[in-house]
PDB file of N, CA and C in Angstrom:
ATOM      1  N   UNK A   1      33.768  -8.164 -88.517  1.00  0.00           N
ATOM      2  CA  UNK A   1      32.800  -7.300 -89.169  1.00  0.00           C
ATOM      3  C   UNK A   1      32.001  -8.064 -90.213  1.00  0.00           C
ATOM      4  N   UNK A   2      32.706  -8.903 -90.911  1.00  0.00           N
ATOM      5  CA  UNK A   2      32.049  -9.595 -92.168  1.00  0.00           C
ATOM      6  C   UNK A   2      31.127 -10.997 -91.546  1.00  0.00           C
ATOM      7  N   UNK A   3      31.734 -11.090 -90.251  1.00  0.00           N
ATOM      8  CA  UNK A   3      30.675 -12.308 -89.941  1.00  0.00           C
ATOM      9  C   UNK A   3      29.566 -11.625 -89.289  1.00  0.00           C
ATOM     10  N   UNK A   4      29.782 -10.368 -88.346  1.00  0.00           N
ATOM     11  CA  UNK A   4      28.183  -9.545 -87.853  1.00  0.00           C
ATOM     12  C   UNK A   4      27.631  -9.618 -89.044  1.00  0.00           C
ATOM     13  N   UNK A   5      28.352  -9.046 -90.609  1.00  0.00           N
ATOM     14  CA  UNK A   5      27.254  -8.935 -91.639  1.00  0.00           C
ATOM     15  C   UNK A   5      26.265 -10.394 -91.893  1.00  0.00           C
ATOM     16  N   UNK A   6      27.340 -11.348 -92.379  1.00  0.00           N
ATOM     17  CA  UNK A   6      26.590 -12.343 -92.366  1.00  0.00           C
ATOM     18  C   UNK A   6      25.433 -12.896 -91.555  1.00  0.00           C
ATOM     19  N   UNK A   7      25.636 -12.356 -90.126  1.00  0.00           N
ATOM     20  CA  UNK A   7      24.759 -13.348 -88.850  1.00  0.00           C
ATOM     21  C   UNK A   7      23.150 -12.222 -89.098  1.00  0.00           C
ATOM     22  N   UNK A   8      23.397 -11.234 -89.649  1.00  0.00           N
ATOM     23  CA  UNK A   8      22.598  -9.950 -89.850  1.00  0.00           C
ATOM     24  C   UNK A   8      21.521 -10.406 -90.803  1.00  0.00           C
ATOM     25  N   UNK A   9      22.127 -10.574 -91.988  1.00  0.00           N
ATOM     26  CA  UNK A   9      21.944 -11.498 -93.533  1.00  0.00           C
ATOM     27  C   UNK A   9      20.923 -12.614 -92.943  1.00  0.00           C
ATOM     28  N   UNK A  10      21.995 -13.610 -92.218  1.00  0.00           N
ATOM     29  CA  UNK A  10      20.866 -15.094 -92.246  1.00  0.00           C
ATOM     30  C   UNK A  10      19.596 -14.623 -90.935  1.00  0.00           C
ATOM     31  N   UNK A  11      19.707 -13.731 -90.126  1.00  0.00           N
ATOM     32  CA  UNK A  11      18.837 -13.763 -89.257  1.00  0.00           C
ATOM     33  C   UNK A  11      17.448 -13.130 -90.589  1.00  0.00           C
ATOM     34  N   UNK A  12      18.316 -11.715 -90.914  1.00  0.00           N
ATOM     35  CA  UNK A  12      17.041 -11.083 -91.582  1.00  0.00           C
ATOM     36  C   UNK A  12      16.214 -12.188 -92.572  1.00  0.00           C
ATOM     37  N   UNK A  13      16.783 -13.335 -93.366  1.00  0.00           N
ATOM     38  CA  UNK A  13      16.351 -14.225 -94.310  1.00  0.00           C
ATOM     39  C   UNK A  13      15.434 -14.725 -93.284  1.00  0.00           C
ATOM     40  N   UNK A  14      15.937 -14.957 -92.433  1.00  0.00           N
ATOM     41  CA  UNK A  14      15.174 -16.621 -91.806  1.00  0.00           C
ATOM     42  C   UNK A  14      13.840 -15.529 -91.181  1.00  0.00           C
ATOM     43  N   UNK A  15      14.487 -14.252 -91.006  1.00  0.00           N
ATOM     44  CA  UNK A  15      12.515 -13.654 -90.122  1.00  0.00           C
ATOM     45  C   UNK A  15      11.665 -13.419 -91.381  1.00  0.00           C
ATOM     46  N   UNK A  16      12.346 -13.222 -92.773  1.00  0.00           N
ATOM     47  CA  UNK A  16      11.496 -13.035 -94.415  1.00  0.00           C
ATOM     48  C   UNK A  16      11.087 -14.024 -94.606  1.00  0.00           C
ATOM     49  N   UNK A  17      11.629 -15.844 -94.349  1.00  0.00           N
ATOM     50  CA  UNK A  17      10.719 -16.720 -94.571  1.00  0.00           C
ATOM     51  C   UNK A  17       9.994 -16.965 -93.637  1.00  0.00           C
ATOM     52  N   UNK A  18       9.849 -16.678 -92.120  1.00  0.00           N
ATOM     53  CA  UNK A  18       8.673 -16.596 -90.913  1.00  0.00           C
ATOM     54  C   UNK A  18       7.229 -15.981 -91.725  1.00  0.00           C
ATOM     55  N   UNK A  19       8.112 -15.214 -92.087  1.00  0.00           N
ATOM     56  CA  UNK A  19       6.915 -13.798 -92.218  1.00  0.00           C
ATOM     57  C   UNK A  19       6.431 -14.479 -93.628  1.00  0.00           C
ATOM     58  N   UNK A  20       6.587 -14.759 -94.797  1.00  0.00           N
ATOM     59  CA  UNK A  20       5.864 -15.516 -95.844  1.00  0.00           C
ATOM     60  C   UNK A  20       4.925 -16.697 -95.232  1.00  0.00           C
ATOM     61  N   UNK A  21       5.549 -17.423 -94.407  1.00  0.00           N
ATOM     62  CA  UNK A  21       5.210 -18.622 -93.824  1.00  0.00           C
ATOM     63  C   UNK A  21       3.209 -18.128 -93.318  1.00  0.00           C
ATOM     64  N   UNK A  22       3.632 -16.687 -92.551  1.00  0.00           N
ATOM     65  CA  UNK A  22       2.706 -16.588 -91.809  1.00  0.00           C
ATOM     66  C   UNK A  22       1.452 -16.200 -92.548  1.00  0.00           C
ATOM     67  N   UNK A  23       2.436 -15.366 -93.855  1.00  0.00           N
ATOM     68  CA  UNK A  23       1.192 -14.625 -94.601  1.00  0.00           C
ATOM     69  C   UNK A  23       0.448 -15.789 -95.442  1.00  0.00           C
ATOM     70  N   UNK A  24       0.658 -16.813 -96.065  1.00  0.00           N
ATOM     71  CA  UNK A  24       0.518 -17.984 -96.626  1.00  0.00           C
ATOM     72  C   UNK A  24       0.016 -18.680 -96.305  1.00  0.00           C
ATOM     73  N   UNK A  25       0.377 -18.577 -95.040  1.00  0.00           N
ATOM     74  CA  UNK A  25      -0.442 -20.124 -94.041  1.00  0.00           C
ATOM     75  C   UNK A  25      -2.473 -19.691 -94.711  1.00  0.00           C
ATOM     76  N   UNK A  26      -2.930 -18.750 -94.343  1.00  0.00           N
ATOM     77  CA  UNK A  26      -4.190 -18.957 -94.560  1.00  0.00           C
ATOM     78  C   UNK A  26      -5.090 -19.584 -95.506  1.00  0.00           C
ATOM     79  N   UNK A  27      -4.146 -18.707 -96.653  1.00  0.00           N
ATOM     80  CA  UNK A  27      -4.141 -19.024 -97.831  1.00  0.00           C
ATOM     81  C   UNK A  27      -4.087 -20.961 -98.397  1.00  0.00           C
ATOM     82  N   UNK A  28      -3.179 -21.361 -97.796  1.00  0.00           N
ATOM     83  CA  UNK A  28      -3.157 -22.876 -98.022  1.00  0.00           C
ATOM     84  C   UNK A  28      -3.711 -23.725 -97.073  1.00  0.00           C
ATOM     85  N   UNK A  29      -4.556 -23.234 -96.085  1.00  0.00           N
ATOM     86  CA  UNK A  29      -5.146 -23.609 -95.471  1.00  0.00           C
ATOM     87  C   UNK A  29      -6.772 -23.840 -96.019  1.00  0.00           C
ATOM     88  N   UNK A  30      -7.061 -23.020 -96.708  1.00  0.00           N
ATOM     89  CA  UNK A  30      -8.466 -22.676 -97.539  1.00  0.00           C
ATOM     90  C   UNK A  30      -8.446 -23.651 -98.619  1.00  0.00           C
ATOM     91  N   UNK A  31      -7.371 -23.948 -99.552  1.00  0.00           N
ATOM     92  CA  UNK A  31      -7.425 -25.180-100.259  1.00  0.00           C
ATOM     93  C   UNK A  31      -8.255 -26.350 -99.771  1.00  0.00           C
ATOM     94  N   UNK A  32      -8.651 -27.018-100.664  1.00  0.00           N
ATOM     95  CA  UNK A  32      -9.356 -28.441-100.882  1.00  0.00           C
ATOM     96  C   UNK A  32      -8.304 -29.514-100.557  1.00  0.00           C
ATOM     97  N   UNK A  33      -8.401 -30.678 -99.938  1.00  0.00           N
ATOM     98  CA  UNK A  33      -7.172 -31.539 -99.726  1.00  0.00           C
ATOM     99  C   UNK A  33      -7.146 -32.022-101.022  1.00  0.00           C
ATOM    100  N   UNK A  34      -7.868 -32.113-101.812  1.00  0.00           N
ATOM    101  CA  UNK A  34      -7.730 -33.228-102.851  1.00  0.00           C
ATOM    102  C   UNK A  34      -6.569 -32.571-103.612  1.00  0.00           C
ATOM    103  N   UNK A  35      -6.691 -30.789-103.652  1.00  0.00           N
ATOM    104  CA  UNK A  35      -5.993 -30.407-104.813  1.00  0.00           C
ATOM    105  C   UNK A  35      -3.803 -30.301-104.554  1.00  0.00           C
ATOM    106  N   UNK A  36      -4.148 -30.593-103.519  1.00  0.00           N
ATOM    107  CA  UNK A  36      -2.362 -30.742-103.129  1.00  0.00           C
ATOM    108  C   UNK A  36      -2.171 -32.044-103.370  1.00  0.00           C
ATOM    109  N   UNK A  37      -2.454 -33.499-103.681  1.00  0.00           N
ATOM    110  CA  UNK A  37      -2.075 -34.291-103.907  1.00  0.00           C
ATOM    111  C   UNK A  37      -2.741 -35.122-105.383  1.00  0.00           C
ATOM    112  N   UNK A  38      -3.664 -34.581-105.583  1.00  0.00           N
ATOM    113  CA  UNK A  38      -3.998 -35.389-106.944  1.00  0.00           C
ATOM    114  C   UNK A  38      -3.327 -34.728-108.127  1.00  0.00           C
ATOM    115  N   UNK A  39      -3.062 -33.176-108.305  1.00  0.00           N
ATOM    116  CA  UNK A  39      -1.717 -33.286-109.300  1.00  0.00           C
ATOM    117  C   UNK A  39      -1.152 -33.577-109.401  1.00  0.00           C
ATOM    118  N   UNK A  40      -0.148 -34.342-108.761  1.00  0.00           N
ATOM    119  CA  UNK A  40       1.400 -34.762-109.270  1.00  0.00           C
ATOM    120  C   UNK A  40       1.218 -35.667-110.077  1.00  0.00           C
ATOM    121  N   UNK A  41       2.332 -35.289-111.264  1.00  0.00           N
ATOM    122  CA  UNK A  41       2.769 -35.861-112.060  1.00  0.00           C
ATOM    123  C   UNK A  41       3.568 -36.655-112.182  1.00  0.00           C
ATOM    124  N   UNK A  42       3.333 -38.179-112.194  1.00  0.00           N
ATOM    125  CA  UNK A  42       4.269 -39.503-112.235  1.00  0.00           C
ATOM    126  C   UNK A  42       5.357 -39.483-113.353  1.00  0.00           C
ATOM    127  N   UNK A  43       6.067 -40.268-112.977  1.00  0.00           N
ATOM    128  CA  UNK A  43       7.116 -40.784-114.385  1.00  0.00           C
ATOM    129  C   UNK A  43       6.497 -41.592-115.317  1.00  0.00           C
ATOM    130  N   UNK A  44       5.388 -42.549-114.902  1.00  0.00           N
ATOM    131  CA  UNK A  44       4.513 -43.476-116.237  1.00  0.00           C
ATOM    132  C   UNK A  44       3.775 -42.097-116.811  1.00  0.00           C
ATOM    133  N   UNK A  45       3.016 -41.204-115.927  1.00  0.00           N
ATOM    134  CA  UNK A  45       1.977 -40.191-116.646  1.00  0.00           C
ATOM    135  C   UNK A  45       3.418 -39.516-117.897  1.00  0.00           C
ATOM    136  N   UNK A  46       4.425 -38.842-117.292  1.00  0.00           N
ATOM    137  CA  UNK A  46       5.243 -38.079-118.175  1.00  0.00           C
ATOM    138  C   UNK A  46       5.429 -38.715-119.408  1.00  0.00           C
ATOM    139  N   UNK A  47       5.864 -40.260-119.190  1.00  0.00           N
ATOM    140  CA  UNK A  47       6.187 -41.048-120.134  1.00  0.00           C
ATOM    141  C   UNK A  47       5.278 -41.288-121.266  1.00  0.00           C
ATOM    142  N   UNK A  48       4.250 -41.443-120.536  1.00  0.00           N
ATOM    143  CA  UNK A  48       2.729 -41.590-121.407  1.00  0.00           C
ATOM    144  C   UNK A  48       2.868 -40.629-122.368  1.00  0.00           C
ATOM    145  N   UNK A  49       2.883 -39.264-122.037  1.00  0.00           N
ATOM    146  CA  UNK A  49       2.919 -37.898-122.174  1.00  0.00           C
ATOM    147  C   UNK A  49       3.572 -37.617-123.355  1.00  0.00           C
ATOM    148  N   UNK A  50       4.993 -38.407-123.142  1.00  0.00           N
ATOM    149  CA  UNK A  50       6.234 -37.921-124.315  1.00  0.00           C
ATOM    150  C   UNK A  50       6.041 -39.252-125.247  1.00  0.00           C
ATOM    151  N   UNK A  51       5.310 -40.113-125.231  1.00  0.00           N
ATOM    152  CA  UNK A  51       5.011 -41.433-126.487  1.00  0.00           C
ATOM    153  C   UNK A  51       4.140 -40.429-127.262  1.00  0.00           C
ATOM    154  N   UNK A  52       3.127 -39.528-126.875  1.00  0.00           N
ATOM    155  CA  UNK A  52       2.391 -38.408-127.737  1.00  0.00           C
ATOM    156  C   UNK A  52       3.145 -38.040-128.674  1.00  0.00           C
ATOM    157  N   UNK A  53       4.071 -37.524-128.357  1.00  0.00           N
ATOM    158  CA  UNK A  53       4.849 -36.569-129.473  1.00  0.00           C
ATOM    159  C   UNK A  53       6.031 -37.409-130.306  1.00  0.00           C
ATOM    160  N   UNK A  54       5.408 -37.208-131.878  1.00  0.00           N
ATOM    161  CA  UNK A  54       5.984 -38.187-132.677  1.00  0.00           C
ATOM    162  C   UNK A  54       7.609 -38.235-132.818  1.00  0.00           C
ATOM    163  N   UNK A  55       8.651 -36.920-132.152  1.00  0.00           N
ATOM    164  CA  UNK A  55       9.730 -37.065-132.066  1.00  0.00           C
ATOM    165  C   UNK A  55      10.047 -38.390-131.223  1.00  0.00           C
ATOM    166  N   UNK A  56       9.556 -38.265-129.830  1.00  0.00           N
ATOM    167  CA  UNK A  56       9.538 -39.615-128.865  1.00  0.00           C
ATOM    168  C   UNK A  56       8.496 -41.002-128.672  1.00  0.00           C
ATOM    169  N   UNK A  57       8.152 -41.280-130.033  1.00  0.00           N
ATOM    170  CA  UNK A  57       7.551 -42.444-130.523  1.00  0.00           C
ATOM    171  C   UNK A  57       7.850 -43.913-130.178  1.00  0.00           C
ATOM    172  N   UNK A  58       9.536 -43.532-130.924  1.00  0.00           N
ATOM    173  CA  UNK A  58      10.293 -44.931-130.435  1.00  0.00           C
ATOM    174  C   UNK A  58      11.169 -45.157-129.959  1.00  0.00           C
ATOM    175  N   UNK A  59      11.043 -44.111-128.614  1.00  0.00           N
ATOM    176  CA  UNK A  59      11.765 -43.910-127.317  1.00  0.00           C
ATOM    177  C   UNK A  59      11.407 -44.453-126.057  1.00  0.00           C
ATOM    178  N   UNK A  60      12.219 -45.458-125.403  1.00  0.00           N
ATOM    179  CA  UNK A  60      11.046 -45.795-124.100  1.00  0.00           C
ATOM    180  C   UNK A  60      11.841 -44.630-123.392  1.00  0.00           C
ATOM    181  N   UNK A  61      11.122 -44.410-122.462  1.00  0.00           N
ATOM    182  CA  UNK A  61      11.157 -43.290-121.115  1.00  0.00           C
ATOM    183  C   UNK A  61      12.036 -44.168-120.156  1.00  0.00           C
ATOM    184  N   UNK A  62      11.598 -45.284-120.086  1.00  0.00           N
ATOM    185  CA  UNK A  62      12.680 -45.614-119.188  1.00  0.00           C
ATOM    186  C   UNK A  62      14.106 -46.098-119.382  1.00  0.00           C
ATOM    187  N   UNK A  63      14.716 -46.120-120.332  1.00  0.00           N
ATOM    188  CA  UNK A  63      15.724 -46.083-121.165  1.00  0.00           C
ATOM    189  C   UNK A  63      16.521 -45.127-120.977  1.00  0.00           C
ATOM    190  N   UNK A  64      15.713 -43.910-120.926  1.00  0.00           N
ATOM    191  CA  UNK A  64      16.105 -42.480-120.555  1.00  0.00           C
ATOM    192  C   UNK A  64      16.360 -42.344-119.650  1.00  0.00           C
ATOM    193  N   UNK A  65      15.579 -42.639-118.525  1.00  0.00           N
ATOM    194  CA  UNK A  65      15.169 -42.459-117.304  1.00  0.00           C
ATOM    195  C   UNK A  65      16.827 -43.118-116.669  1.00  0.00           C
ATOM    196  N   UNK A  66      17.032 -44.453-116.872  1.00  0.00           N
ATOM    197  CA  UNK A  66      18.252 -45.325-116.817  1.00  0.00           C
ATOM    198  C   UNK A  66      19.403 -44.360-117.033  1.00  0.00           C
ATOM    199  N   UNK A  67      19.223 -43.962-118.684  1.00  0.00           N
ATOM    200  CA  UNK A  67      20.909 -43.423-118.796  1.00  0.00           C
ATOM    201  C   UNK A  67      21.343 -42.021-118.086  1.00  0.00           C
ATOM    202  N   UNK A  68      20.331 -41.685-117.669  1.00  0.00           N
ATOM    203  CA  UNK A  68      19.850 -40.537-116.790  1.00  0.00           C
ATOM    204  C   UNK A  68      20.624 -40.645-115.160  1.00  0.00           C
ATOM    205  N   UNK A  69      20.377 -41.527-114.899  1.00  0.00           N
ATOM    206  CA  UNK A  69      20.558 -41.806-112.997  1.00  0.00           C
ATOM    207  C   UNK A  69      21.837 -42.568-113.542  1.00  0.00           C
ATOM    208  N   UNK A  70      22.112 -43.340-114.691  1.00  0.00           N
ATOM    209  CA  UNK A  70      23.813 -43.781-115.037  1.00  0.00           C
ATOM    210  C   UNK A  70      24.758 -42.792-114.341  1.00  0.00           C
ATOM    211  N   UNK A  71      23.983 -41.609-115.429  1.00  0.00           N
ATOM    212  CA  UNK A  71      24.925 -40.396-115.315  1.00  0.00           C
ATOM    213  C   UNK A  71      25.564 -39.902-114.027  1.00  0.00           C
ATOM    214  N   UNK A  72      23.957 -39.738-113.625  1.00  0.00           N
ATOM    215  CA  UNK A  72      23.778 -38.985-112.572  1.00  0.00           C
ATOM    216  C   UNK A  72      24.807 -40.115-111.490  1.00  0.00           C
ATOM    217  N   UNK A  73      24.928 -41.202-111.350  1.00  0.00           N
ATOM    218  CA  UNK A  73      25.694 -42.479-110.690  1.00  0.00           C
ATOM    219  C   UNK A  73      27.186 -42.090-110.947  1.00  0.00           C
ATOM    220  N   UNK A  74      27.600 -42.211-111.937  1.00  0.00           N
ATOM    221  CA  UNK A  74      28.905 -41.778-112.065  1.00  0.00           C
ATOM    222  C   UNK A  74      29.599 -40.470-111.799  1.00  0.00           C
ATOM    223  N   UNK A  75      28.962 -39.473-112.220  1.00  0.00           N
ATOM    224  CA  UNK A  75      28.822 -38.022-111.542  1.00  0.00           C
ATOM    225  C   UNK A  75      29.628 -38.415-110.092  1.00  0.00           C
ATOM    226  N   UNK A  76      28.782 -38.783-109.317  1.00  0.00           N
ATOM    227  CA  UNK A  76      28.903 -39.068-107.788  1.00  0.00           C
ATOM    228  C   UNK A  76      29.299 -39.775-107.610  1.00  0.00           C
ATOM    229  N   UNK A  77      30.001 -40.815-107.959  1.00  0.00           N
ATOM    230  CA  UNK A  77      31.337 -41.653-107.962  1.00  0.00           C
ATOM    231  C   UNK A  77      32.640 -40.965-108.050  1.00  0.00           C
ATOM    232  N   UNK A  78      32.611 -39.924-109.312  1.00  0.00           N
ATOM    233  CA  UNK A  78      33.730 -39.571-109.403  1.00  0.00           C
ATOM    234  C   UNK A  78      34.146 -37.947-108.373  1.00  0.00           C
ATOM    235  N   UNK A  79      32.598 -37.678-107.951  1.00  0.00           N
ATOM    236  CA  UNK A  79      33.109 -36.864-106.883  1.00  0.00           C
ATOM    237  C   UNK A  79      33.754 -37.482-105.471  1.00  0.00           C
ATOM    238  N   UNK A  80      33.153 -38.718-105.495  1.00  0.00           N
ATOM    239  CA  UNK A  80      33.449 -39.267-104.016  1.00  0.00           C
ATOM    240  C   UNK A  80      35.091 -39.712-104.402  1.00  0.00           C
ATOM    241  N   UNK A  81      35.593 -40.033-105.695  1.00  0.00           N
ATOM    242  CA  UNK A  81      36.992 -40.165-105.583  1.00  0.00           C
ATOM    243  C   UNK A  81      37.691 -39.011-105.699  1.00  0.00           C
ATOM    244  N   UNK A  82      37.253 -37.894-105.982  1.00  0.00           N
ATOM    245  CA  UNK A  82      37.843 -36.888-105.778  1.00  0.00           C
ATOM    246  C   UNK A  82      38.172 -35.862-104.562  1.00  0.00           C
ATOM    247  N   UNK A  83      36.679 -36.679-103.590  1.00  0.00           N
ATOM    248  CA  UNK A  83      36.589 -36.227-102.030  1.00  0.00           C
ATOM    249  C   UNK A  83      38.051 -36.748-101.090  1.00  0.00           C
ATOM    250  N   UNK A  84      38.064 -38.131-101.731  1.00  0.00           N
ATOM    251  CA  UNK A  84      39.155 -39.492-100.808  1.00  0.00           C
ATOM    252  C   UNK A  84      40.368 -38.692-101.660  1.00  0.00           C
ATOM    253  N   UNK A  85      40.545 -38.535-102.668  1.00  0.00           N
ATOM    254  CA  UNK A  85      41.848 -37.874-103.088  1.00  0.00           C
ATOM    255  C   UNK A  85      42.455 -36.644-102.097  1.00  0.00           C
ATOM    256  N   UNK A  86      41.012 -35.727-101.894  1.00  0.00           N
ATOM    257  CA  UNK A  86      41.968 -34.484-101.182  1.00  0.00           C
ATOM    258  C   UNK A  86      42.306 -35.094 -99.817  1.00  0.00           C
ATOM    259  N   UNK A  87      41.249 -36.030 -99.384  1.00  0.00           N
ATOM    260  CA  UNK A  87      41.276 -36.495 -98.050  1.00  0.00           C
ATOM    261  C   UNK A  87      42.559 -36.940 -97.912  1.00  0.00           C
ATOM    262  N   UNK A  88      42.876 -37.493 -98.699  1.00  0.00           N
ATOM    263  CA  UNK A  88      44.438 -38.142 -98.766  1.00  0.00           C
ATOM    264  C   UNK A  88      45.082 -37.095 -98.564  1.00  0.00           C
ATOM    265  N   UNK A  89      45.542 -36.584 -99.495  1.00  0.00           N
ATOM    266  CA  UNK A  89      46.516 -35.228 -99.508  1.00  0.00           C
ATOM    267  C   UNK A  89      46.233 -34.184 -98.277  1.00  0.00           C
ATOM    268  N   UNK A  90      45.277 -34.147 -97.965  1.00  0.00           N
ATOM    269  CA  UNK A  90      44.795 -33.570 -96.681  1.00  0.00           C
ATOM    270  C   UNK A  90      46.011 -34.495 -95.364  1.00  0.00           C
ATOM    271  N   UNK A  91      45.406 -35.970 -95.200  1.00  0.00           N
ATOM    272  CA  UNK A  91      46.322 -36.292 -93.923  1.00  0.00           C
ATOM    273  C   UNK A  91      47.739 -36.495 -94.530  1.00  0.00           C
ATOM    274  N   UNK A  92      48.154 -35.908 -95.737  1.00  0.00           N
ATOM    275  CA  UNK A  92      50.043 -36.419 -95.863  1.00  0.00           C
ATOM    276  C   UNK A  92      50.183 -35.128 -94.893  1.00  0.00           C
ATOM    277  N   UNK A  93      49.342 -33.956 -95.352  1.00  0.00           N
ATOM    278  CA  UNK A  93      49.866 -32.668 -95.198  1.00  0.00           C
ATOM    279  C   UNK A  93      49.932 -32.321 -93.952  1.00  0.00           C
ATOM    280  N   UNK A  94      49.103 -33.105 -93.041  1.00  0.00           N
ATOM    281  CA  UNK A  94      48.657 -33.239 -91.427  1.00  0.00           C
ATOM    282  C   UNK A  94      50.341 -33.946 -90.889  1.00  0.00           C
ATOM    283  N   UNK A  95      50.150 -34.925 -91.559  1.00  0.00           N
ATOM    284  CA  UNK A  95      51.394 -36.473 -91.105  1.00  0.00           C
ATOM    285  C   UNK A  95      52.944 -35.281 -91.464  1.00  0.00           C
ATOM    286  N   UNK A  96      53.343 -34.010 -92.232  1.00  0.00           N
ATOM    287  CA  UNK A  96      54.493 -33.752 -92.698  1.00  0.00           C
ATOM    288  C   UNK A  96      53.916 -32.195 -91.861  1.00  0.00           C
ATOM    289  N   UNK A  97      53.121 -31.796 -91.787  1.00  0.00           N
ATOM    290  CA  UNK A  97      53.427 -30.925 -90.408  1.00  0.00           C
ATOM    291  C   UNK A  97      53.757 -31.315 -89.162  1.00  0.00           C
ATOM    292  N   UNK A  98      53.220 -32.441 -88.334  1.00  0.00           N
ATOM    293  CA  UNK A  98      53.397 -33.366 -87.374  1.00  0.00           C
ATOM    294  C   UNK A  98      54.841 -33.661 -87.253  1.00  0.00           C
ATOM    295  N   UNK A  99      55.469 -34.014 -88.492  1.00  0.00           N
ATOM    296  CA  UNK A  99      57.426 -34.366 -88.753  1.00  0.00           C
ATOM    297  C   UNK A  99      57.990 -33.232 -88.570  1.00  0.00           C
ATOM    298  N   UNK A 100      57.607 -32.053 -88.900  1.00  0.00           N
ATOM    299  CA  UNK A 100      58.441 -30.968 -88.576  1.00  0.00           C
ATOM    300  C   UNK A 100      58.249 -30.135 -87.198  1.00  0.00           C
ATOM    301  N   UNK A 101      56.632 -30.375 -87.037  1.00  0.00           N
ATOM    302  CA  UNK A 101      56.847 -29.890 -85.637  1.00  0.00           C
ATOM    303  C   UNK A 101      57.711 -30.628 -84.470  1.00  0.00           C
ATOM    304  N   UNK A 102      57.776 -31.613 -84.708  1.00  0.00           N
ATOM    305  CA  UNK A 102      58.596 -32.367 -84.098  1.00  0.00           C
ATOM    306  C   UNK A 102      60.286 -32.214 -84.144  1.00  0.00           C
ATOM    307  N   UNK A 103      60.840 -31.774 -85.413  1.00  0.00           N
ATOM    308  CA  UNK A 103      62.116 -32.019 -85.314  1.00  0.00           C
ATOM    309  C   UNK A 103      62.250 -30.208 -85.328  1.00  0.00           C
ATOM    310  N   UNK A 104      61.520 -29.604 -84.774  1.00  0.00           N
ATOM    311  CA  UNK A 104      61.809 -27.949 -84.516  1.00  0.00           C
ATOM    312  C   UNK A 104      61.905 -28.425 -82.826  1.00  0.00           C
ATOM    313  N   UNK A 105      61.095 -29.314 -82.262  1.00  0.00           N
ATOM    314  CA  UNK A 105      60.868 -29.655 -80.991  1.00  0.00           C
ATOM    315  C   UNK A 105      62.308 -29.904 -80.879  1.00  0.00           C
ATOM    316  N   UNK A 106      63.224 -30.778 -81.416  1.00  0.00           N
ATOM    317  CA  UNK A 106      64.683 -31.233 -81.527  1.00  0.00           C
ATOM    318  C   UNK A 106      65.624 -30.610 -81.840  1.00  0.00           C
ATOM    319  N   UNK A 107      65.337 -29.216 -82.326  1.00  0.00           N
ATOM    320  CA  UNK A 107      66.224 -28.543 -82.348  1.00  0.00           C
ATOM    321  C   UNK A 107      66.308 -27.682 -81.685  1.00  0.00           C
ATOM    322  N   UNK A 108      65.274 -27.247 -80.496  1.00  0.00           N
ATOM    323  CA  UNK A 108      65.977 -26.756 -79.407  1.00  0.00           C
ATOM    324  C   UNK A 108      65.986 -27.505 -78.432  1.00  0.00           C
ATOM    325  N   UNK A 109      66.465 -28.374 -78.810  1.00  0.00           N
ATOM    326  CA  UNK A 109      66.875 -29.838 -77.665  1.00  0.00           C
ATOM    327  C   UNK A 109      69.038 -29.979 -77.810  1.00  0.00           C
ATOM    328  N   UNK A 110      68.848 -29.773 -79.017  1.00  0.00           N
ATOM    329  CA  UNK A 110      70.178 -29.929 -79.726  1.00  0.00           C
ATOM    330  C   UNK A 110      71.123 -28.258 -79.481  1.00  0.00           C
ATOM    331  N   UNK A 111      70.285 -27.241 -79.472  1.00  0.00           N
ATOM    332  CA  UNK A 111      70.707 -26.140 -78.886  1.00  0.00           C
ATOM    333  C   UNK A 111      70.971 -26.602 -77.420  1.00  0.00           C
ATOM    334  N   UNK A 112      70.280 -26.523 -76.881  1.00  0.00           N
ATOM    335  CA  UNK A 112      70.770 -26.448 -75.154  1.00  0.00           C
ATOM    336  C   UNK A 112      71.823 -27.779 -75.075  1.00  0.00           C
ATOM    337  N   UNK A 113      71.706 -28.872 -75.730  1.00  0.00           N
ATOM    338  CA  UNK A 113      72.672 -29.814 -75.552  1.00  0.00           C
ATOM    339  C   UNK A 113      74.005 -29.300 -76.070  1.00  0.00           C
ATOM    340  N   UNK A 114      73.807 -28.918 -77.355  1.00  0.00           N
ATOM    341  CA  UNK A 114      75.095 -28.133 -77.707  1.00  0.00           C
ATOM    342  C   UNK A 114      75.844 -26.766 -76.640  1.00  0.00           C
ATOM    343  N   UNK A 115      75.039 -26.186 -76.416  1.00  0.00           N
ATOM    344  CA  UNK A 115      75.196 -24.686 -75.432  1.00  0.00           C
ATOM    345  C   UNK A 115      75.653 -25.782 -73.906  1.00  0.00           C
ATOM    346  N   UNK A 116      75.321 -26.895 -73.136  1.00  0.00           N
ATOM    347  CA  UNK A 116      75.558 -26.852 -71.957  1.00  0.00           C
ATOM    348  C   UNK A 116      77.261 -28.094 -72.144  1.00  0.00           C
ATOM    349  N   UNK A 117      77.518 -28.887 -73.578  1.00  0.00           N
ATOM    350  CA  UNK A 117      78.751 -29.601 -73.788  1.00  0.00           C
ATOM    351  C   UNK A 117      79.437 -28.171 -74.369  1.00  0.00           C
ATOM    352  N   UNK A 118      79.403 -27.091 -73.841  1.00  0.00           N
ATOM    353  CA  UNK A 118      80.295 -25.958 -74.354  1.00  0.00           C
ATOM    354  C   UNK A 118      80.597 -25.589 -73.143  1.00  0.00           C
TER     355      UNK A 118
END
């Protein structure tokens, strides 16, 4: 029942973004090419931007920018050792179901051996 809801959910989403798609399209079609690509805003323009304001005077931007993606670097280091950690604990837990299914396999091996030396 809860997955019909769900399959219900993502169909209805995905025909709400068709249907934006369609109503929109004209609309961004009528635009000027120039104006979808000559706004963007660079990291030198931002930087430029924040030397303006006398709080960030004698700040370089890219300094920032650095301890920034550091972060962001280690962040994702320490998720990826935390990924290999469960991964680990994941195949003990695989490798110690595998041992017991096996010695349940042996114990009705050890029944009938026991039951037919009787």
């Amino acid at each position: 029942m809860a997955e019909q809801i769900a399959q219900i959910i993502l169909i209805g989403s995905l025909g709400g973004m068709i249907y934006m798609f369609l109503i929109k399209m004209p609309s961004v079609a009528k635009l000027p090419a120039d104006s979808l690509i000559g706004n963007r805003l660079t990291f030198s323009a931002l930087g430029k931007g924040l030397k303006n304001i006398p709080l960030f005077k004698d700040v370089s931007f890219y300094n920032i920018l650095k301890k920034i993606l550091l972060k962001i670097k280690i962040l994702a280091l320490k998720a990826e050792n935390q990924t290999s950690s469960l991964l680990e604990k994941l195949h003990q837990k695989s490798q110690a179901a595998e041992k017991t299914k096996t010695k349940s396999d042996n114990y009705w091996k050890e029944i009938r051996k026991a039951k037919d030396g009787k």
